[in-house]
N, C-alpha and C. Protein backbone atom coordinates (compact mmCIF):
# COMPACT_ATOMS: atom_id res chain seq x y z
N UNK A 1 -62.84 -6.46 13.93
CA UNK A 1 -63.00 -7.62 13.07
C UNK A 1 -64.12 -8.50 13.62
N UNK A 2 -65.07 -8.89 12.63
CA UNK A 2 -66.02 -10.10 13.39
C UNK A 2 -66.03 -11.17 13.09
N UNK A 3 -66.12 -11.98 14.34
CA UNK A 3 -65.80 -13.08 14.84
C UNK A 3 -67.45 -13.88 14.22
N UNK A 4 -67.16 -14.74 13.80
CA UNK A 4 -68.66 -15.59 13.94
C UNK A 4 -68.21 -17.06 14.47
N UNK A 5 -69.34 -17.53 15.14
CA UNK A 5 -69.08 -18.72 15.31
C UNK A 5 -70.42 -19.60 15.04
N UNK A 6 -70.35 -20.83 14.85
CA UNK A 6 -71.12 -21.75 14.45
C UNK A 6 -72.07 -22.67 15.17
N UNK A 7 -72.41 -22.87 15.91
CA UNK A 7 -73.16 -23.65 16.73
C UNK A 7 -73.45 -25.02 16.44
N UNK A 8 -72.81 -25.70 17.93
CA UNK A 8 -72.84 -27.07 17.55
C UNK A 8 -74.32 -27.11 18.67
N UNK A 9 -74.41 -28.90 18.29
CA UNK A 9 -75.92 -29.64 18.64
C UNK A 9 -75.61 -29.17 20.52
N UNK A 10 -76.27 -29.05 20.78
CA UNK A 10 -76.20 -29.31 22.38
C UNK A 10 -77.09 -30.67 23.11
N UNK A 11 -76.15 -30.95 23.54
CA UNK A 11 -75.37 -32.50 23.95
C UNK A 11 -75.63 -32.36 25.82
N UNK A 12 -75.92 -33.40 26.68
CA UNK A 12 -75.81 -33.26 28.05
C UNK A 12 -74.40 -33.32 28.12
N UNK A 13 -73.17 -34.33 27.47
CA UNK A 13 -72.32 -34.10 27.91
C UNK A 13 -71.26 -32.94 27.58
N UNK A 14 -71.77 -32.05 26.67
CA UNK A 14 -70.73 -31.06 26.31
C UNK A 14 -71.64 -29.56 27.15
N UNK A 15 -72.74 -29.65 27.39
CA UNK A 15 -72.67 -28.74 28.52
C UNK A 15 -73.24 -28.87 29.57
N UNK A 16 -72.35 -29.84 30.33
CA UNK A 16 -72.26 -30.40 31.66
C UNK A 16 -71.86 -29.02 32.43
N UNK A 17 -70.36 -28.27 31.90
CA UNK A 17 -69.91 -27.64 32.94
C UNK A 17 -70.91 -26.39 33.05
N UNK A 18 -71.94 -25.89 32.24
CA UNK A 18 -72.77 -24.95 32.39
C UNK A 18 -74.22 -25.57 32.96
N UNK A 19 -74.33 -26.64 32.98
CA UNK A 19 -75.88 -26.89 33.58
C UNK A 19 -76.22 -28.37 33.21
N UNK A 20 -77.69 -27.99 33.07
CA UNK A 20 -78.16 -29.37 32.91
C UNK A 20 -79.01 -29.19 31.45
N UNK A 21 -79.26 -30.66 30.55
CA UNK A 21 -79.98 -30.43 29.59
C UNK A 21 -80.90 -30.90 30.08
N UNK A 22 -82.30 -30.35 29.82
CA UNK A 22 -83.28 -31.32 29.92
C UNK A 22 -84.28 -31.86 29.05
N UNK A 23 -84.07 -33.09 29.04
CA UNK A 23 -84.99 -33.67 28.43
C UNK A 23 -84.63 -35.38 29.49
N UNK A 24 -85.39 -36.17 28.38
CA UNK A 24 -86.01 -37.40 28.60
C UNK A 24 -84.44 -38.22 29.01
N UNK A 25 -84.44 -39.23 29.88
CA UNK A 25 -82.76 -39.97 29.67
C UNK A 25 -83.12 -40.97 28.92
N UNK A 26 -81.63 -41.51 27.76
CA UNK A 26 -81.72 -41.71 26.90
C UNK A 26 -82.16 -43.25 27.39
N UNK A 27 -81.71 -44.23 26.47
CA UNK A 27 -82.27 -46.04 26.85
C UNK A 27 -80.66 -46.08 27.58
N UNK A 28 -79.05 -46.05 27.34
CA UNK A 28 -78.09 -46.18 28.37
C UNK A 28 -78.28 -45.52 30.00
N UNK A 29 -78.55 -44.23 29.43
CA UNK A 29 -78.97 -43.47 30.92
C UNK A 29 -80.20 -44.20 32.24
N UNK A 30 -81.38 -44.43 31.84
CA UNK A 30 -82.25 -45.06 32.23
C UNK A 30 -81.85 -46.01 33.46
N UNK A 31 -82.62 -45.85 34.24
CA UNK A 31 -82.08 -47.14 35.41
C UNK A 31 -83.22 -47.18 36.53
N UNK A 32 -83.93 -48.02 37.01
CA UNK A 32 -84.46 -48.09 37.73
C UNK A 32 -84.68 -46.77 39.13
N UNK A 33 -83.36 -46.06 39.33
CA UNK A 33 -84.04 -45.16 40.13
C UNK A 33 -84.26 -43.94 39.81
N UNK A 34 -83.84 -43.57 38.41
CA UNK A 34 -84.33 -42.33 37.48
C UNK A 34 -85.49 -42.43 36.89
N UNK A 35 -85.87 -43.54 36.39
CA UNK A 35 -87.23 -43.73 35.44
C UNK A 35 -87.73 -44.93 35.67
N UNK A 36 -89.26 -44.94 35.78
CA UNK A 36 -89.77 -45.60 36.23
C UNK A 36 -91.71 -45.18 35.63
N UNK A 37 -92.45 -47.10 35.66
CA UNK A 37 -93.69 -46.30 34.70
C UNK A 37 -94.44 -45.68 36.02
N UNK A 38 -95.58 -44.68 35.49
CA UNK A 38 -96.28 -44.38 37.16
C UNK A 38 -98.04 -44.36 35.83
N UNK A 39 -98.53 -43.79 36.38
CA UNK A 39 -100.34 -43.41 36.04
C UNK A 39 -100.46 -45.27 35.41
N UNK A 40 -100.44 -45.82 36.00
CA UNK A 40 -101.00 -47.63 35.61
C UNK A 40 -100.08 -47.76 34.61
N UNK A 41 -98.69 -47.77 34.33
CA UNK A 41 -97.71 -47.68 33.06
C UNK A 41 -98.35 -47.17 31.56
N UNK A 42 -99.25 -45.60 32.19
CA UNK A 42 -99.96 -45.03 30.52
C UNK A 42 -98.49 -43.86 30.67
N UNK A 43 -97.58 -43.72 31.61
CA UNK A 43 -96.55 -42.88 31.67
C UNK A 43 -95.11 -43.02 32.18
N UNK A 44 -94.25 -42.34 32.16
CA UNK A 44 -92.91 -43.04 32.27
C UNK A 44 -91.98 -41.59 33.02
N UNK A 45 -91.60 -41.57 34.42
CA UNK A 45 -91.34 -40.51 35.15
C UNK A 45 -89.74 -41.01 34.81
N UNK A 46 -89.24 -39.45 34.10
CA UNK A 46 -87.90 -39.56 34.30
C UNK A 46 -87.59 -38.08 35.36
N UNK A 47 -87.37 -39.03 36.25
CA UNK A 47 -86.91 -38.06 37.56
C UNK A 47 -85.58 -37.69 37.93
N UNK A 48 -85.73 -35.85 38.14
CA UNK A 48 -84.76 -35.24 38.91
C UNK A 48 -83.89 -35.30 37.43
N UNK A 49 -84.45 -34.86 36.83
CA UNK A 49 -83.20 -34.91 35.51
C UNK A 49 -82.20 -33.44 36.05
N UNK A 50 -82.96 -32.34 35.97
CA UNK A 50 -82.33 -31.29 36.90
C UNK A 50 -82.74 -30.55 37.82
N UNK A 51 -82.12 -29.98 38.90
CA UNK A 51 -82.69 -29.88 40.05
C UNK A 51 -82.86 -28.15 40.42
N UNK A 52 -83.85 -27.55 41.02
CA UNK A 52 -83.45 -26.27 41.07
C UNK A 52 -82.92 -25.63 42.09
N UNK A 53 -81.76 -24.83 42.17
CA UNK A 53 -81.54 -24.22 43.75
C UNK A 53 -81.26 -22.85 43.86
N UNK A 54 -81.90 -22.34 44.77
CA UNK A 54 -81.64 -21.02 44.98
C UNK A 54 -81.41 -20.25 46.52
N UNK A 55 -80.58 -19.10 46.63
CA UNK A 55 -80.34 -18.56 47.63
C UNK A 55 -80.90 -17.77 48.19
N UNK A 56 -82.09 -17.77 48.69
CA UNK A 56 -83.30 -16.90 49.74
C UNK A 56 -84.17 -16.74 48.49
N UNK A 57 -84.96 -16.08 48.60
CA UNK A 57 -86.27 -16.03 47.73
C UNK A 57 -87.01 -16.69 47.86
N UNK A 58 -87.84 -17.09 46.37
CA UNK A 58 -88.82 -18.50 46.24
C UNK A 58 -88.25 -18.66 44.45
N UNK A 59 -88.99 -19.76 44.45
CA UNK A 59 -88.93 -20.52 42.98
C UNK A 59 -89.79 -20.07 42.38
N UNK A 60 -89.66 -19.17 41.13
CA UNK A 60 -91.01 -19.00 40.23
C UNK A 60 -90.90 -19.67 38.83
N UNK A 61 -92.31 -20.07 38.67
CA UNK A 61 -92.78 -19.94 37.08
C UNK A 61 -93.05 -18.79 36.55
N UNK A 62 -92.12 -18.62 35.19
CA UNK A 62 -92.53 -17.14 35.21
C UNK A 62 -92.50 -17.39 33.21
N UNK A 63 -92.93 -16.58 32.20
CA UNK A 63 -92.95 -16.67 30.07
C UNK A 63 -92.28 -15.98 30.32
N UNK A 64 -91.13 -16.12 29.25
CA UNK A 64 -90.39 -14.79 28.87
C UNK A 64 -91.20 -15.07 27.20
N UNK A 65 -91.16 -13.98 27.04
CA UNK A 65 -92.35 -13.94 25.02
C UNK A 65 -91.11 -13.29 24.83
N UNK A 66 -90.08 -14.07 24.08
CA UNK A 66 -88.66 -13.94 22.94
C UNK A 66 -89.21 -13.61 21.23
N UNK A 67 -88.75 -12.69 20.89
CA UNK A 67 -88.77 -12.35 19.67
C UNK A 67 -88.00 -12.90 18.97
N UNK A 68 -88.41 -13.36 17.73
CA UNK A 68 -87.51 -14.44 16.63
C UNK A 68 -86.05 -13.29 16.75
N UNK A 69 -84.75 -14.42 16.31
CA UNK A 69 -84.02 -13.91 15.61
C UNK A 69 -83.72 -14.13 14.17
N UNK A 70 -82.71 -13.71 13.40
CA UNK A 70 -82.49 -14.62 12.10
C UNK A 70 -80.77 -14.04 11.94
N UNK A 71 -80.58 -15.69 11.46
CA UNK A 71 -79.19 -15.95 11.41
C UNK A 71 -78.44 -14.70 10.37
N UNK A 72 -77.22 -14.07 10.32
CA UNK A 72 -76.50 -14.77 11.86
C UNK A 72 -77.09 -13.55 12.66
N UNK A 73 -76.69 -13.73 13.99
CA UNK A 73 -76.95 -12.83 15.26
C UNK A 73 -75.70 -12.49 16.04
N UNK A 74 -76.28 -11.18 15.84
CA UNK A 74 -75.22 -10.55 16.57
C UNK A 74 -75.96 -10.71 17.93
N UNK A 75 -73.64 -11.21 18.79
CA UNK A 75 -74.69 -11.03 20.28
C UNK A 75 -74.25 -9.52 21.24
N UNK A 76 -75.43 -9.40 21.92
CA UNK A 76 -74.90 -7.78 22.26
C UNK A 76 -74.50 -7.74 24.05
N UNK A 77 -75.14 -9.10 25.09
CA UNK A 77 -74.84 -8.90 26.37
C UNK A 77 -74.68 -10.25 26.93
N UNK A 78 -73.93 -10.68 28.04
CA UNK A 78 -73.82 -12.11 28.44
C UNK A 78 -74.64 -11.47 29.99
N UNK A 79 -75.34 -12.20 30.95
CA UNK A 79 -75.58 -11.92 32.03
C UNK A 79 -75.18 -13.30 33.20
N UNK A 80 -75.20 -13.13 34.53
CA UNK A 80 -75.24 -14.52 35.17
C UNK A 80 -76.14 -14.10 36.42
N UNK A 81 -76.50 -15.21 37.09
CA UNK A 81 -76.96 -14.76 37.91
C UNK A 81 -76.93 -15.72 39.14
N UNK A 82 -76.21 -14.78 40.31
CA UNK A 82 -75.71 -15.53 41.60
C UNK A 82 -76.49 -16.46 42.60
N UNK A 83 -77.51 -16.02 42.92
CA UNK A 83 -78.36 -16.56 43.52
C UNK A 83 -79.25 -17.90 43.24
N UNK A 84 -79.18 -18.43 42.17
CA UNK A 84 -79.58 -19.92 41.85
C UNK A 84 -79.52 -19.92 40.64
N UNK A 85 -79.82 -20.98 40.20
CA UNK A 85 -80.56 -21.53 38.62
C UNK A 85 -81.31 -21.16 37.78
N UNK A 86 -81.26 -21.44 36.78
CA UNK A 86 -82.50 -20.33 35.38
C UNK A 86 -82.50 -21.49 34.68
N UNK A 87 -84.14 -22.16 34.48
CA UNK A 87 -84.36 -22.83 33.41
C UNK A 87 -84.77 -22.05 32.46
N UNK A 88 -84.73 -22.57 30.96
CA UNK A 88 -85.64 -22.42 30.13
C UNK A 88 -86.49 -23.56 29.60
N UNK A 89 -87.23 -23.66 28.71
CA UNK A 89 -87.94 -24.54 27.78
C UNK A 89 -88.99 -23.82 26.73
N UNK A 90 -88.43 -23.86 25.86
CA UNK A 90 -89.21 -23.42 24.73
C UNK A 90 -90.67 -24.22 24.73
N UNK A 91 -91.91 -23.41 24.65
CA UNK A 91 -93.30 -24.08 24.86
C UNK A 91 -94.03 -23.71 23.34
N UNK A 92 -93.44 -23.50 22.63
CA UNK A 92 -93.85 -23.43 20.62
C UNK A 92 -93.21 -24.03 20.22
N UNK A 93 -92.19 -24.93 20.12
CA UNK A 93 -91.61 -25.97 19.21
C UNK A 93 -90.89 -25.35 18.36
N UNK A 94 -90.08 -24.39 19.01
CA UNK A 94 -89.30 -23.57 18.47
C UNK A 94 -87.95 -23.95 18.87
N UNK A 95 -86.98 -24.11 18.01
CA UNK A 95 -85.77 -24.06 18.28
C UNK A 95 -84.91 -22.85 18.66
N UNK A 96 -83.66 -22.83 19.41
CA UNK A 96 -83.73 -21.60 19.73
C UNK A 96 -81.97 -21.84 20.41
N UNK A 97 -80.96 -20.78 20.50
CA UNK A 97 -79.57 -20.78 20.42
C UNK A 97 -79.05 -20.80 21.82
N UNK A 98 -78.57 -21.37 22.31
CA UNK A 98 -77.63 -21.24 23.62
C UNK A 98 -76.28 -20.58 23.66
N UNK A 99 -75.74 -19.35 24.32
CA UNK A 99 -74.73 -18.95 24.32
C UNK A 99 -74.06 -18.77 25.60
N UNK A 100 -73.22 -19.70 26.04
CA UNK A 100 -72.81 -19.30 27.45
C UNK A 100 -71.26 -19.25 27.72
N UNK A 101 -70.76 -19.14 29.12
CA UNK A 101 -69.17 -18.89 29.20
C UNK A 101 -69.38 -19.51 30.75
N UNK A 102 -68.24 -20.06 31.30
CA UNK A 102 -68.04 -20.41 32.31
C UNK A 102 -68.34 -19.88 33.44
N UNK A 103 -68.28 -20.01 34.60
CA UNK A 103 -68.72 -19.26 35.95
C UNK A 103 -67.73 -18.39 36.44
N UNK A 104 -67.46 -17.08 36.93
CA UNK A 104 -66.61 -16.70 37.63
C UNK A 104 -66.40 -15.48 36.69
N UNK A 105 -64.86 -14.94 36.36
CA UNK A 105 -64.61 -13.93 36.02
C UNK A 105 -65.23 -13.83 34.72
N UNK A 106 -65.87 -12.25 34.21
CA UNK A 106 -66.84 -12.06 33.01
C UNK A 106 -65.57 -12.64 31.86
N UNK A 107 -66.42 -13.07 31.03
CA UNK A 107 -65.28 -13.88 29.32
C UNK A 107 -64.91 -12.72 29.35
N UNK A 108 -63.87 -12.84 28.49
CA UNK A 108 -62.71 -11.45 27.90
C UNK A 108 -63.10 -11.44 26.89
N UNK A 109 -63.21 -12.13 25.97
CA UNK A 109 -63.40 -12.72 24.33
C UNK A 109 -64.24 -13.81 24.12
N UNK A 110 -64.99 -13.41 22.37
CA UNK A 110 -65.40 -14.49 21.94
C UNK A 110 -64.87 -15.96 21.94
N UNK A 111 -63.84 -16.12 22.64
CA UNK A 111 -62.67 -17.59 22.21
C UNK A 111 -63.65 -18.12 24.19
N UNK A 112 -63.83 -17.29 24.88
CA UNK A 112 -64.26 -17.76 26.07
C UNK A 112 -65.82 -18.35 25.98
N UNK A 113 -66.45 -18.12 24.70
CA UNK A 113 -68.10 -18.31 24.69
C UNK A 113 -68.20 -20.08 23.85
N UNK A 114 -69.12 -20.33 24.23
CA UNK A 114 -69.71 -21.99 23.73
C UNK A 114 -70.98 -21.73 22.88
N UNK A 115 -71.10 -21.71 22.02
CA UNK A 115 -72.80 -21.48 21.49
C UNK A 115 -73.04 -23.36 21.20
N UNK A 116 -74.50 -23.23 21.18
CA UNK A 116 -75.37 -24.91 21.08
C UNK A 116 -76.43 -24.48 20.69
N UNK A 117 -77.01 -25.61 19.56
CA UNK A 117 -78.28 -25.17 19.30
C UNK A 117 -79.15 -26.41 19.78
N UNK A 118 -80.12 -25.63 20.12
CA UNK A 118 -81.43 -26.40 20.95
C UNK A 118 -82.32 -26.64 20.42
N UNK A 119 -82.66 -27.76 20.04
CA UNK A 119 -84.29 -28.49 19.70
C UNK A 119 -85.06 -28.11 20.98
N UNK A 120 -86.29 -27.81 19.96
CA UNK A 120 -87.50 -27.19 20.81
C UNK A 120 -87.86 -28.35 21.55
N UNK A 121 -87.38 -29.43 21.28
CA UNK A 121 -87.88 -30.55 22.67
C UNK A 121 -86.81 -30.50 24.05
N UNK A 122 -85.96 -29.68 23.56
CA UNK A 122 -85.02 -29.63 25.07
C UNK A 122 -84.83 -28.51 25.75
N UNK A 123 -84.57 -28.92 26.73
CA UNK A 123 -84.83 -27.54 27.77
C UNK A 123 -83.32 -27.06 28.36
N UNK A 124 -82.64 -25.94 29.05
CA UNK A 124 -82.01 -26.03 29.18
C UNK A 124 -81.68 -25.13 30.79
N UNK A 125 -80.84 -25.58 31.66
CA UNK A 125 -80.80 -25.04 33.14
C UNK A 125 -79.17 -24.91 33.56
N UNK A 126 -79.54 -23.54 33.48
CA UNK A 126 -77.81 -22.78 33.93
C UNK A 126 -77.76 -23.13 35.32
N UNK A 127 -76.72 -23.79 35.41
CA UNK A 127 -76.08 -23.40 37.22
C UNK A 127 -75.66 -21.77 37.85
N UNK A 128 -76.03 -21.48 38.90
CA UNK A 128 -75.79 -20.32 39.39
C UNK A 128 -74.41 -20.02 38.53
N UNK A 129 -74.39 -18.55 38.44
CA UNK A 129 -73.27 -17.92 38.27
C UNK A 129 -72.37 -18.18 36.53
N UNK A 130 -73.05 -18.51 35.98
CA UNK A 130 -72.88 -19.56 34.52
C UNK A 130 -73.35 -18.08 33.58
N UNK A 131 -72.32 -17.48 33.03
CA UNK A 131 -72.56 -16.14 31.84
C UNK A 131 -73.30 -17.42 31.03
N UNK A 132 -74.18 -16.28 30.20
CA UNK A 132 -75.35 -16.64 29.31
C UNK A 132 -75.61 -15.39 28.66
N UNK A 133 -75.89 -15.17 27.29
CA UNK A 133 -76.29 -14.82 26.72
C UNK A 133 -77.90 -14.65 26.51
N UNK A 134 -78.82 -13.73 26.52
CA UNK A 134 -80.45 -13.84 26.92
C UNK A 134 -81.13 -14.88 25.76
N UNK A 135 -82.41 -15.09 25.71
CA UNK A 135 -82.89 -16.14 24.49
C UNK A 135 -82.75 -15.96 23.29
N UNK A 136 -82.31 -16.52 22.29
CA UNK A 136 -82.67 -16.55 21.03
C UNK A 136 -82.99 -17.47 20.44
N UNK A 137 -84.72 -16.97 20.05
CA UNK A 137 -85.48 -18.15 19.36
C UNK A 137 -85.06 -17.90 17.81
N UNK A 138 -85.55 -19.14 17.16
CA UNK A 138 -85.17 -19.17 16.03
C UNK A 138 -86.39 -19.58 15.22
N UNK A 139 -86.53 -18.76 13.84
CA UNK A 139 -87.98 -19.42 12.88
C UNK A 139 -89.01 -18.56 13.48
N UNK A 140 -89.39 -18.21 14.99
CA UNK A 140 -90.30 -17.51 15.47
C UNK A 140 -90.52 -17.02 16.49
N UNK A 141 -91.31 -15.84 16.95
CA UNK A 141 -91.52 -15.38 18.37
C UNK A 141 -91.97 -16.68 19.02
N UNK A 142 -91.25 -16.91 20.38
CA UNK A 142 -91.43 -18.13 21.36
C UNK A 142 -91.26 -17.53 22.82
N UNK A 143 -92.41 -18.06 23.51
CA UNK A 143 -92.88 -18.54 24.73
C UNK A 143 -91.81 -19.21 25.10
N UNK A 144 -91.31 -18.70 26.19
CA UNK A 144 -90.20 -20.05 27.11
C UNK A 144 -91.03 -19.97 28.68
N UNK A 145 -91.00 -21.01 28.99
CA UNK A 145 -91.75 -21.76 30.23
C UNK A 145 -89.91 -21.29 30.90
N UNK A 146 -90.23 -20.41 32.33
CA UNK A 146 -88.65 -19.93 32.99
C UNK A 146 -88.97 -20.49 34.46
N UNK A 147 -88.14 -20.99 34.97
CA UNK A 147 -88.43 -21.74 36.13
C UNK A 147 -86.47 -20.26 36.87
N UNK A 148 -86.54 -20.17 37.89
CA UNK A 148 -85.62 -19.16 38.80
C UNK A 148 -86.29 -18.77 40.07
N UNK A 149 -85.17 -18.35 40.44
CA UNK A 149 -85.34 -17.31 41.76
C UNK A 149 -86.26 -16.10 41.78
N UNK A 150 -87.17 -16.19 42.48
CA UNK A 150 -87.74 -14.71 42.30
C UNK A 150 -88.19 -14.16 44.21
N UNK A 151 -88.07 -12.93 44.00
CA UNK A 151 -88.29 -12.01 45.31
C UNK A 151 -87.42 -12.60 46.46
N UNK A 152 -86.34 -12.31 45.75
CA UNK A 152 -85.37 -12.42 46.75
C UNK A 152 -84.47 -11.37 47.33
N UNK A 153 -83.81 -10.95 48.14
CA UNK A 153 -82.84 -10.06 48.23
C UNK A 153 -81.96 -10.17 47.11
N UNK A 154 -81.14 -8.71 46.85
CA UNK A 154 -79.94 -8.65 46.27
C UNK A 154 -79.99 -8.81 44.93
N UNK A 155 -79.34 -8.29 44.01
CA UNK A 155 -79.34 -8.42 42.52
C UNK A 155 -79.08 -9.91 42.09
N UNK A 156 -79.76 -10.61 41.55
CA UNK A 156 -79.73 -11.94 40.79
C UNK A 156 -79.45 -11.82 39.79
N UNK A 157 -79.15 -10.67 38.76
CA UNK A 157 -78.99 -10.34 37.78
C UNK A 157 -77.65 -9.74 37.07
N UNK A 158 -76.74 -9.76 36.86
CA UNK A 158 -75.56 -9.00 36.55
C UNK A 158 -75.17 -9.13 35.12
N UNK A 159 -74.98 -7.72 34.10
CA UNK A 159 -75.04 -7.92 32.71
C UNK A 159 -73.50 -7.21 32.74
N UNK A 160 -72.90 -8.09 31.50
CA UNK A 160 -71.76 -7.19 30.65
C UNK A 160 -72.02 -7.30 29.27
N UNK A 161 -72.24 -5.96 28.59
CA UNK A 161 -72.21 -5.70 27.56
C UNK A 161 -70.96 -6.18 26.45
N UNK A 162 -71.23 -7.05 25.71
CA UNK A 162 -70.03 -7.59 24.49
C UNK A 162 -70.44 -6.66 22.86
N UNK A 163 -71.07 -5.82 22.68
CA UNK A 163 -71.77 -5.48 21.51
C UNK A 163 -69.98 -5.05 20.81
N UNK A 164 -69.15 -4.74 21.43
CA UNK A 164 -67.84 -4.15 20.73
C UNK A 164 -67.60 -5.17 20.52
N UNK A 165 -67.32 -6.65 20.51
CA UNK A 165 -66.87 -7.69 20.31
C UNK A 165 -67.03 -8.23 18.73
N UNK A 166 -68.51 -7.60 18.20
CA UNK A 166 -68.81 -8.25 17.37
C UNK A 166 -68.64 -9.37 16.89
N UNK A 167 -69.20 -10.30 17.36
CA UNK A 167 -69.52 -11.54 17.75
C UNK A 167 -70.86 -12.01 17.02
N UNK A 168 -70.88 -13.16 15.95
CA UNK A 168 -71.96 -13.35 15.19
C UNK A 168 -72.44 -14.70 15.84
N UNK A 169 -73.63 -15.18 15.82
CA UNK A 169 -74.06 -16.78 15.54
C UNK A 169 -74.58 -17.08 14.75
N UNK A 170 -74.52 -18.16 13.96
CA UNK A 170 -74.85 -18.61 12.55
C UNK A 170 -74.78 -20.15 13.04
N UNK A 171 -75.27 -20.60 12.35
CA UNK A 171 -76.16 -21.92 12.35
C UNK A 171 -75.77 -23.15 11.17
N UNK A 172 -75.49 -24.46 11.16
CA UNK A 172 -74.63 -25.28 10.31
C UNK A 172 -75.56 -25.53 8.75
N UNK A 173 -75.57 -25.81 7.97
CA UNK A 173 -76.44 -25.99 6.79
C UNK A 173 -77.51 -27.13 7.19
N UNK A 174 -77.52 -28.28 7.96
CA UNK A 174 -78.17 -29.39 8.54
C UNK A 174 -79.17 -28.36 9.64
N UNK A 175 -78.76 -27.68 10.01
CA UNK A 175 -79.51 -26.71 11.13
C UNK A 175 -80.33 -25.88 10.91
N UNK A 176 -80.12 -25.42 9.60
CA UNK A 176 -80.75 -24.43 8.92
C UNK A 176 -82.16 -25.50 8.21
N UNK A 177 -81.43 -26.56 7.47
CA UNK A 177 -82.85 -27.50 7.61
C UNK A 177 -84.21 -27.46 8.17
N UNK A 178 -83.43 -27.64 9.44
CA UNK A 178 -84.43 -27.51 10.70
C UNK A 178 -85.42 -26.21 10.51
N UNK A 179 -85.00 -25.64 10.13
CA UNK A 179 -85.55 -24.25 10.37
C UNK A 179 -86.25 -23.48 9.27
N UNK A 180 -86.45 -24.67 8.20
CA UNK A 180 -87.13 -24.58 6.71
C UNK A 180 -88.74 -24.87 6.83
């Protein structure tokens, strides 16, 4: 039987327990030791929004070039990866789907997964060990700017296949807007 689910907005506080969002902090967030103006106040540093860490290696910049999807999507693998953090940021102004599951034992079921959909102005950074689902851009092939671990010992990488799950993502009618 397939399962679809719907994707809500992604929010810093609804996926706190998977990472960090990034973007700008809002006018409540803001405080003198997060943001602050710098280049003669022609700019405005919001600092340390999220941080990167990893276990031996180095930190790379690295494109992943994501091929559009189109709603709904089937998802076929969740992966995590032990050794540090995985940003993304979409660099085409492409919107694009977040699918993740908690840290630790692989989800059993679709009832264990969170999907969010992402404005191409926000970025988004898994905490080590945080199942994820790989990119899906939306509207078009997209460039993601990937900030991770690279050349490190040991597999950073670990996949479980969900394709038997049949598991859809589909997108709200306001979302689909977006994407007109």
């Amino acid at each position: 039987m397939k399962t679809t689910i719907i994707a809500k907005p992604l929010t810093k506080a609804a996926f706190a327990p998977y990472g960090s969002v990034i973007e700008p902090y809002d006018d409540q967030e803001k405080c003198p030791e997060n943001s602050w103006d710098i280049n003669r106040g022609f700019a405005c540093r919001h600092n340390a929004i999220s941080k990167v860490t990893h276990d031996g290696g180095e930190v790379g910049f690295s494109i992943f070039r994501t091929k559009r999807r189109d709603c709904p999507i089937t998802l076929s693998v969740m992966e995590y990866h032990p050794f540090g953090t995985q940003a993304f940021f979409s660099m085409n102004g492409t919107d694009y789907i977040v699918v993740v599951a908690k840290a630790g034992d692989a989800p059993k079921s679709a009832d264990d997964l969170e999907v969010f959909y992402a404005h191409s102005h926000q970025g988004v950074q898994y905490d080590a060990n945080v199942w994820h689902h790989p990119l899906l851009a939306l509207k078009a092939d997209c460039d993601f700017l990937v900030i991770d671990r690279i050349n490190g010992e040991g597999n950073n990488c670990h996949e479980f296949e969900i394709d038997d799950w049949e598991v859809c993502i589909d997108i709200s009618a306001e979302q689909a807007k977006n994407q007109a």
